[in-house]
C-alpha atoms as a PDB file:
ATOM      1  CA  UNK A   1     -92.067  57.267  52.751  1.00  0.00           C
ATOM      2  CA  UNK A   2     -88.476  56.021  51.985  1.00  0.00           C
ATOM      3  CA  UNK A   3     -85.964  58.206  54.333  1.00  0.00           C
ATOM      4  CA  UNK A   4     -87.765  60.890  55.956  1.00  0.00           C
ATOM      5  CA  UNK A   5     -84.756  61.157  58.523  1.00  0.00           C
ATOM      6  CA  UNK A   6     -82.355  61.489  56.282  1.00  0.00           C
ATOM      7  CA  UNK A   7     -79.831  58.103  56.971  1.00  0.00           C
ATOM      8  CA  UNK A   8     -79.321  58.346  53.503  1.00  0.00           C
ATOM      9  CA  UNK A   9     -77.986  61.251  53.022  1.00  0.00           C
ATOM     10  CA  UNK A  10     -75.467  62.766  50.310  1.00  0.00           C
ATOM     11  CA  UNK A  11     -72.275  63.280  52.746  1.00  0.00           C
ATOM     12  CA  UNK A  12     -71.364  66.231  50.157  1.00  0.00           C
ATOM     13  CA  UNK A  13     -74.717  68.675  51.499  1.00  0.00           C
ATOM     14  CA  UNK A  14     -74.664  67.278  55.398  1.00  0.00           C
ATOM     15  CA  UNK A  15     -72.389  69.548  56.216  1.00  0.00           C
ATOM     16  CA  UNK A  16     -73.910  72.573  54.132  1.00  0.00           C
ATOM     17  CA  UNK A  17     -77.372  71.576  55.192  1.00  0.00           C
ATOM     18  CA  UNK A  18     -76.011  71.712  59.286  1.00  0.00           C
ATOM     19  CA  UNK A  19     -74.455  74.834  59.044  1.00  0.00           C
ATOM     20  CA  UNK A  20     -77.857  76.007  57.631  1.00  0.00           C
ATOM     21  CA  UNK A  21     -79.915  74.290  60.881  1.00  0.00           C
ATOM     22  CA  UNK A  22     -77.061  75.769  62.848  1.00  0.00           C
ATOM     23  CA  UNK A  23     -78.001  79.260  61.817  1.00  0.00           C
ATOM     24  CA  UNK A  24     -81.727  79.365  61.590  1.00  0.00           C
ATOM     25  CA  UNK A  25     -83.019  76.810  64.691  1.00  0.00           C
ATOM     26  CA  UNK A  26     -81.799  78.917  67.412  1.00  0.00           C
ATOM     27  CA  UNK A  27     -83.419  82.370  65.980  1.00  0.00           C
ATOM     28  CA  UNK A  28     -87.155  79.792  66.234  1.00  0.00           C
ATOM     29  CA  UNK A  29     -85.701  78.607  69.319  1.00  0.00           C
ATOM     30  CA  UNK A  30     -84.510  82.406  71.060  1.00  0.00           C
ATOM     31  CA  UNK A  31     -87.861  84.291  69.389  1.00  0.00           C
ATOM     32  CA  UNK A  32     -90.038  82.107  70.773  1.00  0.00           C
ATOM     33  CA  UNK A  33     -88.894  82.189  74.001  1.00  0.00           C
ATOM     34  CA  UNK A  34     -89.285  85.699  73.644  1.00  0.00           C
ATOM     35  CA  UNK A  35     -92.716  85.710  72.640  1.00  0.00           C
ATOM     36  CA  UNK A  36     -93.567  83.591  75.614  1.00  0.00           C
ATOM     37  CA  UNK A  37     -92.067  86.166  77.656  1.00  0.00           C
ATOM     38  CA  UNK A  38     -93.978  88.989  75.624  1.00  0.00           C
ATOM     39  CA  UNK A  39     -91.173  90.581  74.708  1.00  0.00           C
ATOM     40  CA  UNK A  40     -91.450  90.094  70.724  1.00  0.00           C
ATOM     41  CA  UNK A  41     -92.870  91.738  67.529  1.00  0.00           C
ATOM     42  CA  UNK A  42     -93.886  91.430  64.240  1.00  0.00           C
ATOM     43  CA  UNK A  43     -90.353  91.505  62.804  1.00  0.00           C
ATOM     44  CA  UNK A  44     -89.398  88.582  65.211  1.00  0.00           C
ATOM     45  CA  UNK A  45     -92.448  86.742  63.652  1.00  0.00           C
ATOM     46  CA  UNK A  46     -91.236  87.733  60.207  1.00  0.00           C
ATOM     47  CA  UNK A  47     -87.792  86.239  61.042  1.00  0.00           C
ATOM     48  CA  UNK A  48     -88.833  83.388  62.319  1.00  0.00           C
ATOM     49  CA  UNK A  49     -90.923  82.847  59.395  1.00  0.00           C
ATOM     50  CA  UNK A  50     -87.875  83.246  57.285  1.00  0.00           C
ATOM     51  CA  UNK A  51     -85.649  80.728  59.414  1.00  0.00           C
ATOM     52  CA  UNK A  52     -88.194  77.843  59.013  1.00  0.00           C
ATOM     53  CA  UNK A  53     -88.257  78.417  55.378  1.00  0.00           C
ATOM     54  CA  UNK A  54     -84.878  78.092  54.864  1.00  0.00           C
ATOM     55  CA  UNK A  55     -84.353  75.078  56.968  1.00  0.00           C
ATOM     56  CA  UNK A  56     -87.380  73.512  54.825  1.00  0.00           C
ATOM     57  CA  UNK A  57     -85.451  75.027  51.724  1.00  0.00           C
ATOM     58  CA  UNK A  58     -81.904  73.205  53.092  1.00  0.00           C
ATOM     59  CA  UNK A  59     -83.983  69.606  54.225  1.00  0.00           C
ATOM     60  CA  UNK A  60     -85.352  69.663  50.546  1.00  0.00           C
ATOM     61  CA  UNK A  61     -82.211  70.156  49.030  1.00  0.00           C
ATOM     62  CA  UNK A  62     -80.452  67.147  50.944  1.00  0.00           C
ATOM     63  CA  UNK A  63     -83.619  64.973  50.909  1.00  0.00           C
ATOM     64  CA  UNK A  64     -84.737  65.000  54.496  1.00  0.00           C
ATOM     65  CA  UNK A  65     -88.211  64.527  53.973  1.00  0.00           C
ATOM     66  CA  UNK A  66     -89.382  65.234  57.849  1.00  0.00           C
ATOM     67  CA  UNK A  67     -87.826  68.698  58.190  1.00  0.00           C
ATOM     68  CA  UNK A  68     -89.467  69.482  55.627  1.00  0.00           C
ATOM     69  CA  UNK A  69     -92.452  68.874  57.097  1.00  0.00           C
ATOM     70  CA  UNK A  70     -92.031  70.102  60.023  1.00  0.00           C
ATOM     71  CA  UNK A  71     -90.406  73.327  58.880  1.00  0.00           C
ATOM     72  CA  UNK A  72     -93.142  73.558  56.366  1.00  0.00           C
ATOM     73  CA  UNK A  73     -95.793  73.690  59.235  1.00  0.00           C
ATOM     74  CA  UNK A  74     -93.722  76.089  61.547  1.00  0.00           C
ATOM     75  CA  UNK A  75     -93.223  78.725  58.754  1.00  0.00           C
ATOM     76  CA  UNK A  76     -97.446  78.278  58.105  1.00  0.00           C
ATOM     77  CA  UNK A  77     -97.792  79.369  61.752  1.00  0.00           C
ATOM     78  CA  UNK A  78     -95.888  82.069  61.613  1.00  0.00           C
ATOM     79  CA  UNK A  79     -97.203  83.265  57.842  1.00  0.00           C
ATOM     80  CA  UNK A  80    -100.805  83.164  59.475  1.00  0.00           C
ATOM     81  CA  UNK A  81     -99.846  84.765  62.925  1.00  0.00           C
ATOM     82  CA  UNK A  82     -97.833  87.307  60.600  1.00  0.00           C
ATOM     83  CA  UNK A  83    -101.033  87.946  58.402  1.00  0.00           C
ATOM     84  CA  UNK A  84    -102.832  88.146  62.026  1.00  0.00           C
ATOM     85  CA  UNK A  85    -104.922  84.970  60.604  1.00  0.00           C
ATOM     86  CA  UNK A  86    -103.864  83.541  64.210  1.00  0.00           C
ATOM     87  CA  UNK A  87    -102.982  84.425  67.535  1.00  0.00           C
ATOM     88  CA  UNK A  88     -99.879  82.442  69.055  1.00  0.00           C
ATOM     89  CA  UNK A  89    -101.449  82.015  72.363  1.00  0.00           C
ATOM     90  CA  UNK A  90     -99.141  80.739  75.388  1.00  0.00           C
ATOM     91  CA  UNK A  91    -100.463  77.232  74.256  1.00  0.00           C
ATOM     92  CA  UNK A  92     -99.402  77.609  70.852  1.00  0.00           C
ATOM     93  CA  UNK A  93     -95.950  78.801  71.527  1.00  0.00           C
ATOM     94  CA  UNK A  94     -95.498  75.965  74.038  1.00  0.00           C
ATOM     95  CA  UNK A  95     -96.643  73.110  70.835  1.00  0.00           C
ATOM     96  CA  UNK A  96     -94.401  75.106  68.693  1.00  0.00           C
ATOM     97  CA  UNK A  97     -90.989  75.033  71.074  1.00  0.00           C
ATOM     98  CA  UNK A  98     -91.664  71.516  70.773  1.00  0.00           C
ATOM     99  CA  UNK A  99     -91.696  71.297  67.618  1.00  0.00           C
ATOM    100  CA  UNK A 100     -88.574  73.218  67.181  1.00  0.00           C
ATOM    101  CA  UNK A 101     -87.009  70.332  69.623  1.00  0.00           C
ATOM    102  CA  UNK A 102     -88.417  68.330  67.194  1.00  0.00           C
ATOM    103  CA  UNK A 103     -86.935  69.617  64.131  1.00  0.00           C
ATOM    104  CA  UNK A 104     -83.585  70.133  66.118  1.00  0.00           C
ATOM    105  CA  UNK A 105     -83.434  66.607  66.842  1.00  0.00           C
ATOM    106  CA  UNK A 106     -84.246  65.756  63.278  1.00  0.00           C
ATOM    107  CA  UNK A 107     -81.854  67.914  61.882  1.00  0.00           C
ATOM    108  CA  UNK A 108     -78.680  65.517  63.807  1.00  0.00           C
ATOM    109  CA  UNK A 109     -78.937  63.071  61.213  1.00  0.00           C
ATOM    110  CA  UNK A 110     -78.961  60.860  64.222  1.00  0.00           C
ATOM    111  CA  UNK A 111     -82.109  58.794  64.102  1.00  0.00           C
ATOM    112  CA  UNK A 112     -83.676  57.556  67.625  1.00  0.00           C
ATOM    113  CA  UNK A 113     -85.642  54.443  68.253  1.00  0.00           C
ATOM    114  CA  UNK A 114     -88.599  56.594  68.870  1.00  0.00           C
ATOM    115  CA  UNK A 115     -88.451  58.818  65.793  1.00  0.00           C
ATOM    116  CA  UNK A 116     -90.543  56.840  63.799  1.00  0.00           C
ATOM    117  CA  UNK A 117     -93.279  58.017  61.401  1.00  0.00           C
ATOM    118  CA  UNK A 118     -95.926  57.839  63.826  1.00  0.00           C
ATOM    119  CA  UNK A 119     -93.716  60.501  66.097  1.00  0.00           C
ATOM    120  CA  UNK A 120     -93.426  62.773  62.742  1.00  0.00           C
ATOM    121  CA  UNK A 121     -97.252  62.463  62.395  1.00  0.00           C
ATOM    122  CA  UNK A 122     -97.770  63.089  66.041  1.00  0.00           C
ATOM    123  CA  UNK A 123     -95.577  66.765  65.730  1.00  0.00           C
ATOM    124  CA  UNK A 124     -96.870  67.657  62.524  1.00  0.00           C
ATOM    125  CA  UNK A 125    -100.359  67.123  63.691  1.00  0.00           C
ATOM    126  CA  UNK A 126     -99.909  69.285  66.731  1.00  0.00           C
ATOM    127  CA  UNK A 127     -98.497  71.977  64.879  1.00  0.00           C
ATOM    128  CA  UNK A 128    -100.948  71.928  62.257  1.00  0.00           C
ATOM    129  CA  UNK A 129    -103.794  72.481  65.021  1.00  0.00           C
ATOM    130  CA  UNK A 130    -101.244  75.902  65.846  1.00  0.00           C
ATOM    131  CA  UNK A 131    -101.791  77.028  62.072  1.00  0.00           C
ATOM    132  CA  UNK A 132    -105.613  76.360  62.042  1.00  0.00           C
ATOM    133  CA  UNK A 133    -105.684  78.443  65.460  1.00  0.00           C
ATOM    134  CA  UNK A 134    -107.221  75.541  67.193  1.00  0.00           C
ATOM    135  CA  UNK A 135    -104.472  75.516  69.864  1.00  0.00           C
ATOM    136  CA  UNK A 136    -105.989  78.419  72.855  1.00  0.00           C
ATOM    137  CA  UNK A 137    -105.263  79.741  75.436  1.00  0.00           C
ATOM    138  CA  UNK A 138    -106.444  77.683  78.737  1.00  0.00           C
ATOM    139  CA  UNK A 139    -107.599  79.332  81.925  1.00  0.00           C
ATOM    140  CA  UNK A 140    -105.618  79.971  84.633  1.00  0.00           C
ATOM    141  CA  UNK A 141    -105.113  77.077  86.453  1.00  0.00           C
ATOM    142  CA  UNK A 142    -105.775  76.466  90.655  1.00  0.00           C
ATOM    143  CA  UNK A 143    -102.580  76.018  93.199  1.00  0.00           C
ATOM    144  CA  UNK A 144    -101.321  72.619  92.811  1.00  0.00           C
ATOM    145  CA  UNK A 145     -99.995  71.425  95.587  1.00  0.00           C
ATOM    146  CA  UNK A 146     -98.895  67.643  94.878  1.00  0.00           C
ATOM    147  CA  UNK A 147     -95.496  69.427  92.944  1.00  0.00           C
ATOM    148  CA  UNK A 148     -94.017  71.464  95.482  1.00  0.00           C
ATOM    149  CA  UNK A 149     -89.918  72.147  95.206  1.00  0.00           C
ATOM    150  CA  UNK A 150     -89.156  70.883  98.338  1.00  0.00           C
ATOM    151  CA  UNK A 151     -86.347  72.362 101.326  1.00  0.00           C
ATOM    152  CA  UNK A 152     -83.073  71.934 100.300  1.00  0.00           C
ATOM    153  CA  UNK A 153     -82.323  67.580 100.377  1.00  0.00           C
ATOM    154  CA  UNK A 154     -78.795  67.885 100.839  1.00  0.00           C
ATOM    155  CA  UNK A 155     -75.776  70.399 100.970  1.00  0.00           C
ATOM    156  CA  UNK A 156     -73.499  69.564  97.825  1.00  0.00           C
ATOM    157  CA  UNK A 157     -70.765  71.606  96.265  1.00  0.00           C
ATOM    158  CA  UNK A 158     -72.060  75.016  94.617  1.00  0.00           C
ATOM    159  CA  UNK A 159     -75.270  75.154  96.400  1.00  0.00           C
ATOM    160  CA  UNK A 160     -78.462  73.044  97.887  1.00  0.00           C
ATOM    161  CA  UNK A 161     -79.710  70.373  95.802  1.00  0.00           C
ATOM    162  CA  UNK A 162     -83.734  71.075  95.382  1.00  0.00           C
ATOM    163  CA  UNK A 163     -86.128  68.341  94.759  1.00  0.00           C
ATOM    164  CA  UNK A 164     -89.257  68.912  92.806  1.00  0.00           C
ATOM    165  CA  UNK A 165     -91.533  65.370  93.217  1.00  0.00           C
ATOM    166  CA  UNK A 166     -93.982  65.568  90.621  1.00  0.00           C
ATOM    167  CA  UNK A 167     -97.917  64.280  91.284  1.00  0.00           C
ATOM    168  CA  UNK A 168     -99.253  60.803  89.871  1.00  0.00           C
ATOM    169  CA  UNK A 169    -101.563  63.092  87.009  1.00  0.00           C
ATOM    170  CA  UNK A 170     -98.789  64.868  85.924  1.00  0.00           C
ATOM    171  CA  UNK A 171    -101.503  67.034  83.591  1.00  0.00           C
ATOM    172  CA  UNK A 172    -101.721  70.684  82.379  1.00  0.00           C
ATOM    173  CA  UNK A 173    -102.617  72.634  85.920  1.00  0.00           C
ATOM    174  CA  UNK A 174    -100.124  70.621  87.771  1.00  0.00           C
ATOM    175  CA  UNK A 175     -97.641  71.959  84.874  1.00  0.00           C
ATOM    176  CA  UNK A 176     -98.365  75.149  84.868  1.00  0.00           C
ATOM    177  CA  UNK A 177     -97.709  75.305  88.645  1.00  0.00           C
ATOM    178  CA  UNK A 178     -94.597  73.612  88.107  1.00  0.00           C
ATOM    179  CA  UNK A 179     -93.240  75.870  85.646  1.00  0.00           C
ATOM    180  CA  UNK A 180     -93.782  79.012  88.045  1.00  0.00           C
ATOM    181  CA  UNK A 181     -92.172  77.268  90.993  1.00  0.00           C
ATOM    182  CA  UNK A 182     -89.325  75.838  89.108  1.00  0.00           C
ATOM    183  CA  UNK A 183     -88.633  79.501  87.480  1.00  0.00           C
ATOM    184  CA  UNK A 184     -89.333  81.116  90.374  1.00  0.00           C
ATOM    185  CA  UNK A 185     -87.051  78.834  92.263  1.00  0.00           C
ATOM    186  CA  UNK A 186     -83.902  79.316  90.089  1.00  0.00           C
ATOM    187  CA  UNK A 187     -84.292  83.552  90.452  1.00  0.00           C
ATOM    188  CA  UNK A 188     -80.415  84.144  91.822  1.00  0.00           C
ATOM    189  CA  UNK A 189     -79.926  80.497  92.251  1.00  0.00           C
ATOM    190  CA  UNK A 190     -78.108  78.266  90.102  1.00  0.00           C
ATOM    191  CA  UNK A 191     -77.738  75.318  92.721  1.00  0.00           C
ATOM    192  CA  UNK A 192     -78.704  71.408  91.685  1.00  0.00           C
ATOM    193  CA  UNK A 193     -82.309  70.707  90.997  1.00  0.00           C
ATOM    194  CA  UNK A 194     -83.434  67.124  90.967  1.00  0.00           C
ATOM    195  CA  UNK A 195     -87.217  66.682  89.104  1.00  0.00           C
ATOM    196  CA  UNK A 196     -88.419  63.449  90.244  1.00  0.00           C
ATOM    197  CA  UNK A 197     -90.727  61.225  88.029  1.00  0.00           C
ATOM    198  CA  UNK A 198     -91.207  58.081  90.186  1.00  0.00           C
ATOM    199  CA  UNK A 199     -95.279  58.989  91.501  1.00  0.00           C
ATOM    200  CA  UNK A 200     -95.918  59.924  87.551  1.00  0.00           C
ATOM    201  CA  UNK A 201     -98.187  57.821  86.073  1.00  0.00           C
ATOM    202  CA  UNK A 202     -99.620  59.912  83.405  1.00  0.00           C
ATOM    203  CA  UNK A 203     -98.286  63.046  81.729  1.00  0.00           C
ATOM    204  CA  UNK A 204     -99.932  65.245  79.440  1.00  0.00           C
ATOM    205  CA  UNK A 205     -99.015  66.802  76.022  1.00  0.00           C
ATOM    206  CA  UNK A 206     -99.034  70.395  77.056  1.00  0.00           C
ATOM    207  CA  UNK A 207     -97.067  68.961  80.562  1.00  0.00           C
ATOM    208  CA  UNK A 208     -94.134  68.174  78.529  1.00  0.00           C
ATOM    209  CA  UNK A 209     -94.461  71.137  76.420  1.00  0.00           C
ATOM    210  CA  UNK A 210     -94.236  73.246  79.574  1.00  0.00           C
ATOM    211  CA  UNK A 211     -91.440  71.581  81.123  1.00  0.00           C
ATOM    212  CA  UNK A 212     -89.199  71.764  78.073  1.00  0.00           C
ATOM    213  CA  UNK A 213     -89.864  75.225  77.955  1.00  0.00           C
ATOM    214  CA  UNK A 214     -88.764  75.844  81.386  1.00  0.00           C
ATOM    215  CA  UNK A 215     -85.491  73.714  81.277  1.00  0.00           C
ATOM    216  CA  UNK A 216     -84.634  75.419  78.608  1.00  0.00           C
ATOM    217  CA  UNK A 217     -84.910  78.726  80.227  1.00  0.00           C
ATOM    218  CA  UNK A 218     -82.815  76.642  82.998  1.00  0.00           C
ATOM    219  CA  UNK A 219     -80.373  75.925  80.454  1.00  0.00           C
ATOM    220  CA  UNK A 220     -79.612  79.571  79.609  1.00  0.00           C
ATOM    221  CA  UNK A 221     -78.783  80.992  83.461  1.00  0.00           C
ATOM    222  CA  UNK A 222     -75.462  82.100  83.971  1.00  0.00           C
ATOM    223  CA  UNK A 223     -74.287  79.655  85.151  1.00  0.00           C
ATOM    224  CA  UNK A 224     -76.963  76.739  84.366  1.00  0.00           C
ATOM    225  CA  UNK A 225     -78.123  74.854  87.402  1.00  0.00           C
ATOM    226  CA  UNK A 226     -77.297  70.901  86.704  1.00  0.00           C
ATOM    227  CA  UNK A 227     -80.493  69.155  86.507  1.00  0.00           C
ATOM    228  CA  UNK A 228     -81.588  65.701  86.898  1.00  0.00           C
ATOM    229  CA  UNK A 229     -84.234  62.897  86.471  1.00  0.00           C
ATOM    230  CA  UNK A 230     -85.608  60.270  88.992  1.00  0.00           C
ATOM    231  CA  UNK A 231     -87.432  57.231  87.573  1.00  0.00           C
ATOM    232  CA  UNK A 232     -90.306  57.069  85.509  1.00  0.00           C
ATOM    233  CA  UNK A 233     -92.179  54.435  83.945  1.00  0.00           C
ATOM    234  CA  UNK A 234     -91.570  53.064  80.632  1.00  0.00           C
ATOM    235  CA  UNK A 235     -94.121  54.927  79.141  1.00  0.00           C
ATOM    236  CA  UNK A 236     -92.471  58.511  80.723  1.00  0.00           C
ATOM    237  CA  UNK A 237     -88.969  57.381  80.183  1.00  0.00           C
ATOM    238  CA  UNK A 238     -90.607  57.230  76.116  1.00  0.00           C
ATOM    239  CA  UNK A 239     -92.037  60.698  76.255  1.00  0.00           C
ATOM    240  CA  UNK A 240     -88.966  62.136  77.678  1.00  0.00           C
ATOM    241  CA  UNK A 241     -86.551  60.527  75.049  1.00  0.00           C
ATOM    242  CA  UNK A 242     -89.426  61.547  72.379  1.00  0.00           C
ATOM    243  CA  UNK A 243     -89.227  65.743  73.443  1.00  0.00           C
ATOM    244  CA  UNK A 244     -84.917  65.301  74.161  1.00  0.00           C
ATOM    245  CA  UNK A 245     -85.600  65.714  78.021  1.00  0.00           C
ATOM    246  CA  UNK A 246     -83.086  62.613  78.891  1.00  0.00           C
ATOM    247  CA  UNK A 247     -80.836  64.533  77.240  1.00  0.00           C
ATOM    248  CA  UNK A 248     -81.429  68.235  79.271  1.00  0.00           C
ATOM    249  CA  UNK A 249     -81.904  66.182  82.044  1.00  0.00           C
ATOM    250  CA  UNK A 250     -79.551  64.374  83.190  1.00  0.00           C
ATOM    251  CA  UNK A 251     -79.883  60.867  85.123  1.00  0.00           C
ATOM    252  CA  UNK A 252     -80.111  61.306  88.912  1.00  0.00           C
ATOM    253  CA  UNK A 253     -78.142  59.804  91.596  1.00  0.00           C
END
C-alpha cells in the first residue's frame, strides 16, 4: 500500500474532499450517539449509511486509500443492520464510534506516529466483526468499586474539580461502571473532572470504546466540563493517542 493516509494528496480536491468529511462524519458521529441512547430509527440508519458512502466516494476520488476502507466497512454495517441482517448491539455501536474517531482522524490529512497500517488493520478488523454480527451484547456487568469519582479534590473557579482514579485492570465491567458514574456525575454539573490513569496497567478494547463514548457526550454539555489526564504508561499513553483521547483530554496539572 503506497499512501493510504493520503500525504500525497492533490491540494486541488483536499479542500473539496474536507468539506465532504465536514458534512457527513458528524451525522455517523450524532446518529450513533443516538442509537446508543435508543433514540434512533431506520431512517437514521439509512442516513448514516448514506454519509459513509459518500465519504468512501470523496477518499476514492482524492486517493486516500484508508477512508476508504474504513468508510467502506461502516456503510456494510449499516447496509446489513438496515436489511436487519444485524443487530447494532450497545457493543457494536461502541466499535463503530471508534471507528468514526478513526475515520475522523484520518480524514485531517495529518498523519500520527501511530497511524500506521497495522492501526488501519486493527479498526477495519473490529468493524468488520460489527458487519458479520460477531460483536454482542455483554451481560450486565457487577458494581465496580476500584473507579469511584471521588469528593470534590479541590475548589477551583466554576466548580469542584472531581477525580475519577481508574483500577490497575482497567477492563470492560470496570468501564461500564465508569461510564454510568462519569455520566451520572456530570447531570447539572459542568465543573472540572480529572480521569486519572497512573494505577492502569491494562486497558481493554471495549474500555476505550466506552470512554470515548462518554467524553464525547462530555464534550457536548452546555457548557463542557474541562477534562483532564493523569499519567499512564507508555503503552496507555499509545492507546489514548491511537482513539484521539490526548486530544479530548487534556493533560492534567
Amino acid at each position: 500500500m503506497g499512501d493510504p493516509f493520503g500525504t500525497n494528496a492533490d491540494p486541488a480536491l483536499v479542500e473539496l474532499f474536507r468539506a465532504e468529511s465536514d458534512t457527513h462524519i458528524p451525522v455517523l458521529s450524532q446518529g450513533l450517539l443516538a442509537m446508543e441512547k435508543g433514540q434512533a430509527d431506520d431512517q437514521s440508519v439509512a442516513s448514516m449509511m448514506r454519509a459513509a458512502h459518500s465519504v468512501k466516494g470523496a477518499a476514492r476520488i482524492v486517493g486516500i486509500d484508508a477512508a476508504v476502507r474504513v468508510a467502506h466497512v461502516m456503510e456494510d454495517c449499516f447496509t446489513a443492520a438496515k436489511e436487519k441482517r444485524s443487530i447494532l448491539s450497545s457493543d457494536a455501536v461502541d466499535v463503530l464510534l471508534a471507528g468514526v474517531d478513526a475515520l475522523q482522524r484520518i480524514c485531517a490529512l495529518q498523519p500520527e506516529a501511530d497511524m500506521t497500517e497495522a492501526w488501519l488493520d486493527s479498526v477495519v478488523a473490529q468493524l468488520t466483526a460489527v458487519k458479520e454480527g460477531k460483536v454482542v451484547a455483554t451481560a450486565p456487568p457487577p458494581p465496580v468499586e476500584a473507579a469511584p469519582i471521588s469528593a470534590p479534590a479541590a475548589s477551583v473557579e466554576g466548580g469542584a474539580a472531581r477525580k475519577i482514579v481508574l483500577p490497575a485492570d482497567f477492563g470492560d465491567g470496570a468501564a461500564e461502571a465508569l461510564r454510568g458514574q462519569l455520566l451520572a456525575g456530570l447531570d447539572g454539573d459542568s465543573g472540572p473532572i480529572e480521569i486519572d490513569f497512573r494505577q492502569v496497567k491494562t486497558i481493554s478494547t471495549r474500555a476505550l470504546a466506552l470512554l470515548v463514548s462518554a467524553t464525547r457526550e462530555a464534550a457536548r454539555l452546555e457548557p463542557p466540563p474541562t477534562m483532564t489526564a493523569r499519567g499512564g504508561s507508555g503503552a496507555v499513553a499509545a492507546m489514548l493517542r491511537v482513539t484521539a483521547l490526548d486530544r479530548t483530554l487534556g493533560p492534567g496539572a
